[in-house]
Protein backbone atom coordinates (compact mmCIF):
# COMPACT_ATOMS: atom_id res chain seq x y z
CA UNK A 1 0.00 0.00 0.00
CA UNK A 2 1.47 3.63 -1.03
CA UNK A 3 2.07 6.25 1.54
CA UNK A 4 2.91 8.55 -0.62
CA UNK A 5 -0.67 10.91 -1.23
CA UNK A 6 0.27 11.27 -4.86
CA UNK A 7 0.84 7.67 -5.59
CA UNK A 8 -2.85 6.71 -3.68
CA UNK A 9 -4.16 9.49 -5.93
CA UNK A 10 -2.86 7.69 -8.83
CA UNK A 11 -3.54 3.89 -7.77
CA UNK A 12 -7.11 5.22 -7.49
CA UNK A 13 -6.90 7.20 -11.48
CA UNK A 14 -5.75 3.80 -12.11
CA UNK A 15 -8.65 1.47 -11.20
CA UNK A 16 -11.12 3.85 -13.03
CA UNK A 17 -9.70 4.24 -15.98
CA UNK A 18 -8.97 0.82 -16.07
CA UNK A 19 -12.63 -0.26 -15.43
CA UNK A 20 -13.12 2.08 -18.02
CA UNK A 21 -11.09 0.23 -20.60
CA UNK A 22 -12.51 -3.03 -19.59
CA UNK A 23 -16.39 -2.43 -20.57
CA UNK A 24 -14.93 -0.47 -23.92
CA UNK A 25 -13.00 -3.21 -24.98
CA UNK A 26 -15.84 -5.42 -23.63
CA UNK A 27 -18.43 -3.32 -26.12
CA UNK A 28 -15.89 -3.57 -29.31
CA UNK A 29 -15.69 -7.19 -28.82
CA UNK A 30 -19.56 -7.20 -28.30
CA UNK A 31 -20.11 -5.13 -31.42
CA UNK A 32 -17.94 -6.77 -33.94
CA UNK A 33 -19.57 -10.04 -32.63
CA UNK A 34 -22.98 -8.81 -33.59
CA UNK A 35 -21.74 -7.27 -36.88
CA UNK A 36 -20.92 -11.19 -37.53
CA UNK A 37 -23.70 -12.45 -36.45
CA UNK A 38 -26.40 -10.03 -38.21
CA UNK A 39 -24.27 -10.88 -41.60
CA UNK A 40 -24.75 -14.65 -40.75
CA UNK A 41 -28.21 -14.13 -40.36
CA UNK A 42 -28.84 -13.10 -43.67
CA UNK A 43 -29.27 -9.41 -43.37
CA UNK A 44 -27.61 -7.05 -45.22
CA UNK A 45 -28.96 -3.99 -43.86
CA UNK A 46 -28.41 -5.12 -40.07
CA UNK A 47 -25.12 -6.17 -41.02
CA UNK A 48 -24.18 -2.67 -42.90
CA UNK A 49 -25.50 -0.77 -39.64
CA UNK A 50 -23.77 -3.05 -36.88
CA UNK A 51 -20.81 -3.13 -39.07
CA UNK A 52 -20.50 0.57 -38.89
CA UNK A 53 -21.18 1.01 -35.31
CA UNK A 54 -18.87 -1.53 -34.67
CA UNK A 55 -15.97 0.76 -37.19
CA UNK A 56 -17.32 3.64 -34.72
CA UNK A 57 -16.53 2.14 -31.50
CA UNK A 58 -13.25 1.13 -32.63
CA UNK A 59 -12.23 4.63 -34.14
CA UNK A 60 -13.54 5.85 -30.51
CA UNK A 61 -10.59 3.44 -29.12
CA UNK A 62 -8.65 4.57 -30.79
CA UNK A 63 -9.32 8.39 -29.62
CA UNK A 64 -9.31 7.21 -26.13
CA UNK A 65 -5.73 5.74 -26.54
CA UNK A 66 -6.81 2.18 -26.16
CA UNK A 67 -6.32 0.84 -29.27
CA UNK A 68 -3.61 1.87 -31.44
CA UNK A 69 -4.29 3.49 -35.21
CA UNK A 70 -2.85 0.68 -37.20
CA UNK A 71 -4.27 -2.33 -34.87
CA UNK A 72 -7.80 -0.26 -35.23
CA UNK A 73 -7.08 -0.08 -39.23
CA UNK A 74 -6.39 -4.12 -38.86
CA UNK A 75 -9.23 -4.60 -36.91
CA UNK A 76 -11.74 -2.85 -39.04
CA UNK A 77 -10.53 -4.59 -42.34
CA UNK A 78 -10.60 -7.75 -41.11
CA UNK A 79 -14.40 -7.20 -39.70
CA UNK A 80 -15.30 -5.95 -43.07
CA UNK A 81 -13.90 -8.81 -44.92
CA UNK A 82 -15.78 -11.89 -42.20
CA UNK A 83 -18.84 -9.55 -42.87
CA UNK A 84 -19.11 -9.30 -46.81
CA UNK A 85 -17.45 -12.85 -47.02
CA UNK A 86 -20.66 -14.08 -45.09
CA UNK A 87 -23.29 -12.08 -46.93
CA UNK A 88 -21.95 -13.80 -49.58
């Protein structure tokens, strides 16, 4: 345990902003998992619409520093490509 008041200010920064990170990357995995699963389904106008709020939440990562620009880029394309390859 710190004694140090800065360093207990900053364990506690820490825990929020790490709870933070956990439901956002929590909701991109969520999101690109429906973007799948509406493109499975047969869809193709559920699919377009979860696949771009799923390419939203990731850019938002990315703003946030979670992510970084060319994992997000990665990410994205390879959602678009499970997508449109199951739309067939």
């Amino acid at each position: 345990m710190a004694n140090i008041k800065s360093q207990i200010k900053r364990n506690r920064q820490n825990e929020k902003n790490n709870e933070r990170n956990k439901a956002v990357r929590s909701e991109l995995k969520t999101r690109e998992a429906s973007a799948i699963a509406a493109a499975e389904s047969g869809d193709a106008a559920a699919a377009q619409e979860a696949l771009r709020m799923a390419q939203k939440k990731i850019d938002k990562a990315v703003s946030m520093g979670l992510l970084k620009r060319n994992t997000a880029a990665r990410r994205k394309s390879n959602l678009n490509r499970q997508v449109v390859a199951r739309l067939g």
